[in-house]
Protein backbone atom coordinates (compact mmCIF):
# COMPACT_ATOMS: atom_id res chain seq x y z
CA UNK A 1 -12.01 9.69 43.31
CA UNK A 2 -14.60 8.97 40.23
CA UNK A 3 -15.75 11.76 38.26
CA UNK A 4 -18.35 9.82 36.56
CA UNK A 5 -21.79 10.44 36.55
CA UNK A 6 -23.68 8.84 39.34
CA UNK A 7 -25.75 6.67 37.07
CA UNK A 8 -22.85 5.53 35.14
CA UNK A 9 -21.70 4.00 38.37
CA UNK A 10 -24.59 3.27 39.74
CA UNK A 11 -25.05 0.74 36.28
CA UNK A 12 -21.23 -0.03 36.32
CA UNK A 13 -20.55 1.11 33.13
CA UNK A 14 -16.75 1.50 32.07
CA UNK A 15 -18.01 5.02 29.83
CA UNK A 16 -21.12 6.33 28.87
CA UNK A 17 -22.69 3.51 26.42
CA UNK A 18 -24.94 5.99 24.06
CA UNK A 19 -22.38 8.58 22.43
CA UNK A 20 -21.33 9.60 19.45
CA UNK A 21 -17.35 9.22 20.47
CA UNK A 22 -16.98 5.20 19.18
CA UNK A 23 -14.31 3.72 16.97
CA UNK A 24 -15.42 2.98 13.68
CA UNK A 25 -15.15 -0.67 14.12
CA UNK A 26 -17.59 -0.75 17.46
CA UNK A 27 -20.02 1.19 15.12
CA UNK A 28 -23.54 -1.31 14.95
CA UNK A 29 -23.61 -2.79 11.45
CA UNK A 30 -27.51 -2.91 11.16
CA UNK A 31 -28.43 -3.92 7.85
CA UNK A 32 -29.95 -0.61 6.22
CA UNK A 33 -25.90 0.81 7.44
CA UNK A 34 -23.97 -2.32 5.98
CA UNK A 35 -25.60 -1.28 2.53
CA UNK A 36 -24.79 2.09 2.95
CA UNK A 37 -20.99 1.33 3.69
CA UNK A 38 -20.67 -1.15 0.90
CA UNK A 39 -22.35 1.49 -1.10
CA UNK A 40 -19.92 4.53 -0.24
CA UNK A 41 -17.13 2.09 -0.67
CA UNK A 42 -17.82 1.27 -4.53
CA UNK A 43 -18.36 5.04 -5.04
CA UNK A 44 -14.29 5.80 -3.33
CA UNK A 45 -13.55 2.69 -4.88
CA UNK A 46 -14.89 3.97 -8.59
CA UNK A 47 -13.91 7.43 -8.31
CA UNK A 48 -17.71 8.29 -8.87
CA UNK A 49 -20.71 10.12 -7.21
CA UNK A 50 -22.56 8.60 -4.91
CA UNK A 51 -25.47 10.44 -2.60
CA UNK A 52 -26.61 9.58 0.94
CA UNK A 53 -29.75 10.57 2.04
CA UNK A 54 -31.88 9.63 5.18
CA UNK A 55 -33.78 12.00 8.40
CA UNK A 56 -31.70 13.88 10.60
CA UNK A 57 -30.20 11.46 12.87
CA UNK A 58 -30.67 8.31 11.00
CA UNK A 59 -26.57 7.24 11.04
CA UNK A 60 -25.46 9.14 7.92
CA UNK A 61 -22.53 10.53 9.22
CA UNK A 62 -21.36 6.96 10.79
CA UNK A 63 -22.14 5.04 7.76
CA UNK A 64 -19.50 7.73 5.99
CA UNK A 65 -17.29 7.39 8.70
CA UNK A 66 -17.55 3.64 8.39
CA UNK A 67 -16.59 3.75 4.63
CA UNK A 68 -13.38 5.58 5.54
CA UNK A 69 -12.38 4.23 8.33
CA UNK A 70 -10.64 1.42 6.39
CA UNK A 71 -9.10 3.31 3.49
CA UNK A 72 -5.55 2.92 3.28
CA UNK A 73 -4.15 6.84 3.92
CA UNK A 74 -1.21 6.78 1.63
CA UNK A 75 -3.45 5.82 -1.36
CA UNK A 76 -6.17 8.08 -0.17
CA UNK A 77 -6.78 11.49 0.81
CA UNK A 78 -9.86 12.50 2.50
CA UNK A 79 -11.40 15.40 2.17
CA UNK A 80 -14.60 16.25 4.37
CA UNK A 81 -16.35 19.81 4.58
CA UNK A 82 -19.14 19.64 6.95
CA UNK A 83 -20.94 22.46 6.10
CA UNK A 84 -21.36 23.76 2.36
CA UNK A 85 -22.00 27.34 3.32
CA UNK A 86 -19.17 28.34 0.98
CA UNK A 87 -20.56 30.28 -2.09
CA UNK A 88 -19.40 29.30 -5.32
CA UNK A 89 -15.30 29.51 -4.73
CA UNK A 90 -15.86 27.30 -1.03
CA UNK A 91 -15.78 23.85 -2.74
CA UNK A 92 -12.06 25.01 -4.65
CA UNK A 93 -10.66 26.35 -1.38
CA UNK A 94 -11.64 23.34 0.79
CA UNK A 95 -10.34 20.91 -1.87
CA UNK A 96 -7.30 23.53 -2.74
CA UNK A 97 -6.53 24.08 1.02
CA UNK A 98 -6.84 20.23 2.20
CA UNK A 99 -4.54 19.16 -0.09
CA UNK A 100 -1.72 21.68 1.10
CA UNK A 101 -1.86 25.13 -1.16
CA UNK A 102 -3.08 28.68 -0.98
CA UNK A 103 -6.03 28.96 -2.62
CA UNK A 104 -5.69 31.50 -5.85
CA UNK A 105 -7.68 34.75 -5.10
CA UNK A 106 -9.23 34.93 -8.76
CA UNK A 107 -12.01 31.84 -9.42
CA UNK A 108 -10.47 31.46 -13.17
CA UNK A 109 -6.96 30.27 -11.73
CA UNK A 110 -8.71 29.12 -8.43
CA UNK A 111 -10.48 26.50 -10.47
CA UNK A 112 -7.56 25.37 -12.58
CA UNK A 113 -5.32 25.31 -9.23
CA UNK A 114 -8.05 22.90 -8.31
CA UNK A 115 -7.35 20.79 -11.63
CA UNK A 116 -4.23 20.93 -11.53
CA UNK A 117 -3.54 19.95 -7.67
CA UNK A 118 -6.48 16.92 -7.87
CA UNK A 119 -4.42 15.40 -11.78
CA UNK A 120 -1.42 15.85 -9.22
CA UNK A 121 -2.32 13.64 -6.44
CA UNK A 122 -4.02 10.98 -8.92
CA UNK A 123 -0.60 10.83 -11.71
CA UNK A 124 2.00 11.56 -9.42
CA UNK A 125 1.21 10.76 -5.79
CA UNK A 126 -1.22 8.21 -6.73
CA UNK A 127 -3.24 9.15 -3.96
CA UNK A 128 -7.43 9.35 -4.47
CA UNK A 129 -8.81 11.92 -3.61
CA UNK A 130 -12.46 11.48 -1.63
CA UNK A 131 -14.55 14.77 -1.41
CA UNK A 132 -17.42 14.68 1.51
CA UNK A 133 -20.16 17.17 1.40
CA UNK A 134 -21.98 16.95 4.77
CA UNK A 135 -25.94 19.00 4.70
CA UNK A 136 -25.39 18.69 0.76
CA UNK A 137 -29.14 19.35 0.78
CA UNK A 138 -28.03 23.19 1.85
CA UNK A 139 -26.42 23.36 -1.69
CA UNK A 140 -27.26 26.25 -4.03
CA UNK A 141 -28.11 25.53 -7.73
CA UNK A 142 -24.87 27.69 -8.53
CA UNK A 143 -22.80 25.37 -6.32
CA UNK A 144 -24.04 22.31 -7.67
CA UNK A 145 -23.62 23.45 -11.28
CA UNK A 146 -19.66 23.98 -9.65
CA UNK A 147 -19.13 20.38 -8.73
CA UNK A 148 -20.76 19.24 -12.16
CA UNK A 149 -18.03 21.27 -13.98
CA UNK A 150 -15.18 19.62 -11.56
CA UNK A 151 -16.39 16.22 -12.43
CA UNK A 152 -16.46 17.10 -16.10
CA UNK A 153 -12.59 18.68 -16.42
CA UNK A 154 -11.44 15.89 -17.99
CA UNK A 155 -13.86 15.84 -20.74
CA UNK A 156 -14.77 12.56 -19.51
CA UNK A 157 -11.53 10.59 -19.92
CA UNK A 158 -10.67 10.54 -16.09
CA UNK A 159 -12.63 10.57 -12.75
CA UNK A 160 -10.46 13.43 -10.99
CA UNK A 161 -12.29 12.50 -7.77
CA UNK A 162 -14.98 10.67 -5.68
CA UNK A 163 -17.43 12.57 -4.63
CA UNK A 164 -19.91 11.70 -1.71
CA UNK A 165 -22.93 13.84 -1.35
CA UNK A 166 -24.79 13.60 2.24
CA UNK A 167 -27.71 15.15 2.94
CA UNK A 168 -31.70 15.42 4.18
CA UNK A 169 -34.11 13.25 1.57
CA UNK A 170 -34.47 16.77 -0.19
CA UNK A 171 -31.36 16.28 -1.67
CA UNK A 172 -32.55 13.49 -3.49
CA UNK A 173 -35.09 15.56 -5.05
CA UNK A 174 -33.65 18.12 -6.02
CA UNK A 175 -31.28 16.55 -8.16
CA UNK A 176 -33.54 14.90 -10.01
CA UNK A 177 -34.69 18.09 -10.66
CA UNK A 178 -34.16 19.13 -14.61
CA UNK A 179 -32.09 21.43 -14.16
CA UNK A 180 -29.64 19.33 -12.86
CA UNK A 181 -30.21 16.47 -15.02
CA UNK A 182 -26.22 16.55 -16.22
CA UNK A 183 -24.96 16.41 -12.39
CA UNK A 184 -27.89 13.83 -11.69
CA UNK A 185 -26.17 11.42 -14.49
CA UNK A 186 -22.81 11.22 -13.08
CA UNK A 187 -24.12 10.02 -9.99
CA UNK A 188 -23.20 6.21 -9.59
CA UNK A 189 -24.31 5.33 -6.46
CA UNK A 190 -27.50 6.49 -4.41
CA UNK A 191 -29.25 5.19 -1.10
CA UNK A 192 -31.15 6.04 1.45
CA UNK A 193 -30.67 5.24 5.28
CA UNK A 194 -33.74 4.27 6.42
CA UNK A 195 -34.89 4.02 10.58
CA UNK A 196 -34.38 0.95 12.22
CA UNK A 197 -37.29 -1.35 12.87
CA UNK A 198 -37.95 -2.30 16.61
CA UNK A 199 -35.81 -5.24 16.40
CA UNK A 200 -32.75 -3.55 15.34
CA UNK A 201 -33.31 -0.83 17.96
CA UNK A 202 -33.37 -3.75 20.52
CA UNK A 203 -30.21 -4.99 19.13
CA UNK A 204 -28.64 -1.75 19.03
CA UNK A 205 -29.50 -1.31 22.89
CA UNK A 206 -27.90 -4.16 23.65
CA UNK A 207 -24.13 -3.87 21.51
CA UNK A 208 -23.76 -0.36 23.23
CA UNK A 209 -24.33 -1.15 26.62
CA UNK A 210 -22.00 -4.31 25.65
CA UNK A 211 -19.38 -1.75 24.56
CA UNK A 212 -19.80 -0.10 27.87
CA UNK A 213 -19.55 -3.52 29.97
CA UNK A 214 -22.76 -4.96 30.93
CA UNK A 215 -23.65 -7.98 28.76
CA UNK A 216 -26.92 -8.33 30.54
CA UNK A 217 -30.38 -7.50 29.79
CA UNK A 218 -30.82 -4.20 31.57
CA UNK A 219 -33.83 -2.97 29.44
CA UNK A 220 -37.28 -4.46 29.78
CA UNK A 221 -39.00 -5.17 26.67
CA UNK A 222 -41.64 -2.59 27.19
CA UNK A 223 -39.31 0.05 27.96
CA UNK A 224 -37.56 -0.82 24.63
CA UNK A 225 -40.85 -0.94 22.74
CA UNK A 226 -41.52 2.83 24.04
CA UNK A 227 -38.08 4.04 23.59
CA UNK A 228 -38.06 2.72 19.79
CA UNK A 229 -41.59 5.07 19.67
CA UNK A 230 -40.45 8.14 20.98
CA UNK A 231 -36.96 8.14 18.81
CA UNK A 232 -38.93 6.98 15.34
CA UNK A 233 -36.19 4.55 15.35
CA UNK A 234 -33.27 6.67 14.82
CA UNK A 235 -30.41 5.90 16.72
CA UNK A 236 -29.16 9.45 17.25
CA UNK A 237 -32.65 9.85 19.20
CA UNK A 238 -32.11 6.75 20.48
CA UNK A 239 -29.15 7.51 22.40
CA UNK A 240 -30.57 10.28 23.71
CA UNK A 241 -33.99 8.64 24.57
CA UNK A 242 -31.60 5.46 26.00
CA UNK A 243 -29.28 7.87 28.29
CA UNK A 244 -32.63 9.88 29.69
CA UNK A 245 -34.16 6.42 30.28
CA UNK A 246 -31.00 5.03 32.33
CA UNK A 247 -30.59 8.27 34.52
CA UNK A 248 -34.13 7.61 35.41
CA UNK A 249 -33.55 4.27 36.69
CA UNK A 250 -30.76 5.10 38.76
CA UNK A 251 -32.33 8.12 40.31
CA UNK A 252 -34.97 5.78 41.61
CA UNK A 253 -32.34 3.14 42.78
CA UNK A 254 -33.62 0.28 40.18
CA UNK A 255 -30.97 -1.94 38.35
CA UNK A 256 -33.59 -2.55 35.19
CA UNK A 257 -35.54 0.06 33.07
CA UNK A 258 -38.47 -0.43 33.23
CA UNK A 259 -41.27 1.18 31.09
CA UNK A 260 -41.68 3.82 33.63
CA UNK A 261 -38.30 4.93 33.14
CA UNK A 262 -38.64 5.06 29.64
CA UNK A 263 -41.69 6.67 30.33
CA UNK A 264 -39.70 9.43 31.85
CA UNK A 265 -37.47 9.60 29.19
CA UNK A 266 -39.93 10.23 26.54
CA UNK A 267 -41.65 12.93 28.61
CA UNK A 268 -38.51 14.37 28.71
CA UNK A 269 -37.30 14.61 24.84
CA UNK A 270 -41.03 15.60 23.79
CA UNK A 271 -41.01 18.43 25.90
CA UNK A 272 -41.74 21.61 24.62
């Protein structure tokens, strides 16, 4: 017996098309996320800085998750803390603990722990190391003054590790904030994800529900015109716009959304 949702069978879907659960190489390589990848990839591939910026939900996680997907593990190690509500020590213990140690209790020998284990992977296991701050725009000045210092152990001389910033377009600004003009010059690489246009949100429709097994037009072009509106274009919203749109349909028995379903669905999401 099927424990699908009704709508997913009533569309004949093989999984539910709009989620967040996709391989890396079914992710939709609009152009905005191509750059973004090929961006990230430079910065791993450089041992730099790099910074990703864009509105919540524009794909900045799966342009990241793109960029690693293809690293080779045994000359890479990946290290990704999601949120940076750490303090000043949290960036030393994630890095510290990710690459197999206890983290030193005092911040003096925490921080040359941290030296010591990152020269360790690069000279001996010759393994990169690849630091991802996720909601980087939640960073505190003394935090980012922390990570300027841990690019800077070498005096220079060495890149100990890249370093990928992700964040809200505040990010952005605040770093070029004076304050942080000696961070802001070590950073190689910067971009921002923008939304997609109508046309990529058309085409982005269209390679989920492929993924899911229906090759066929099953949005009108109204319905996608509305359903780019209501989610400003960003595919996160999109999904969700997308799903609320398709569960409409199928409650009212039609094989096509149609603008009134995606009528539905926008009522829905702007709800208060």
């Amino acid at each position: 017996m099927s424990t699908s949702p009704s709508w997913i069978t009533h569309f004949g879907f093989a999984h539910t098309p709009f989620t967040k659960s996709i391989a890396a190489s079914d992710l939709f390589a609009r152009a905005a996320h191509a750059e973004a990848v090929a961006r990230l990839g430079y910065c791993i591939a450089e041992g730099t800085l790099g910074v990703l910026v864009g509105d919540v939900g524009a794909g900045k996680t799966v342009a990241v998750r793109a960029a690693v997907a293809g690293l080779d593990r045994t000359r890479h190690h990946v290290v990704y803390v999601p949120n940076p509500a750490f303090g000043t020590r949290g960036l030393y213990v994630a890095i510290v603990g990710a690459l197999g140690a206890v983290p030193r209790y005092r911040k003096p020998e925490l921080i040359a722990q941290t030296q010591n284990l990152l020269a360790v992977e690069s000279a001996e296991r010759h393994r990169k190391v690849v630091v991802i701050l996720d909601e980087a725009h939640l960073l505190t000045s003394e935090q980012l003054e922390e990570l300027r210092l841990l690019t800077s152990a070498d005096m220079d001389t060495t890149n100990p590790f890249a370093g990928i910033l992700v964040g809200q377009p505040t990010l952005a600004q605040q770093l070029r904030m004076g304050v942080f003009s000696a961070l802001d010059q070590r950073i190689a690489i910067r971009y921002t994800l923008t939304p997609m246009d109508l046309g990529e949100s058309a085409q982005y429709l269209r390679h989920h529900l492929t993924l899911a097994g229906r090759s066929d037009p099953l949005f009108a072009d109204d319905a996608i015109a509305r359903l780019h509106r209501v989610a400003s274009g960003l595919p996160r919203l999109l999904n969700n716009a997308a799903t609320a749109a398709l569960i409409a349909a199928a409650a009212e028995g039609k094989d096509l959304v149609d603008d009134h379903s995606a009528k539905c669905a926008a009522a829905e999401l702007t709800r208060d």
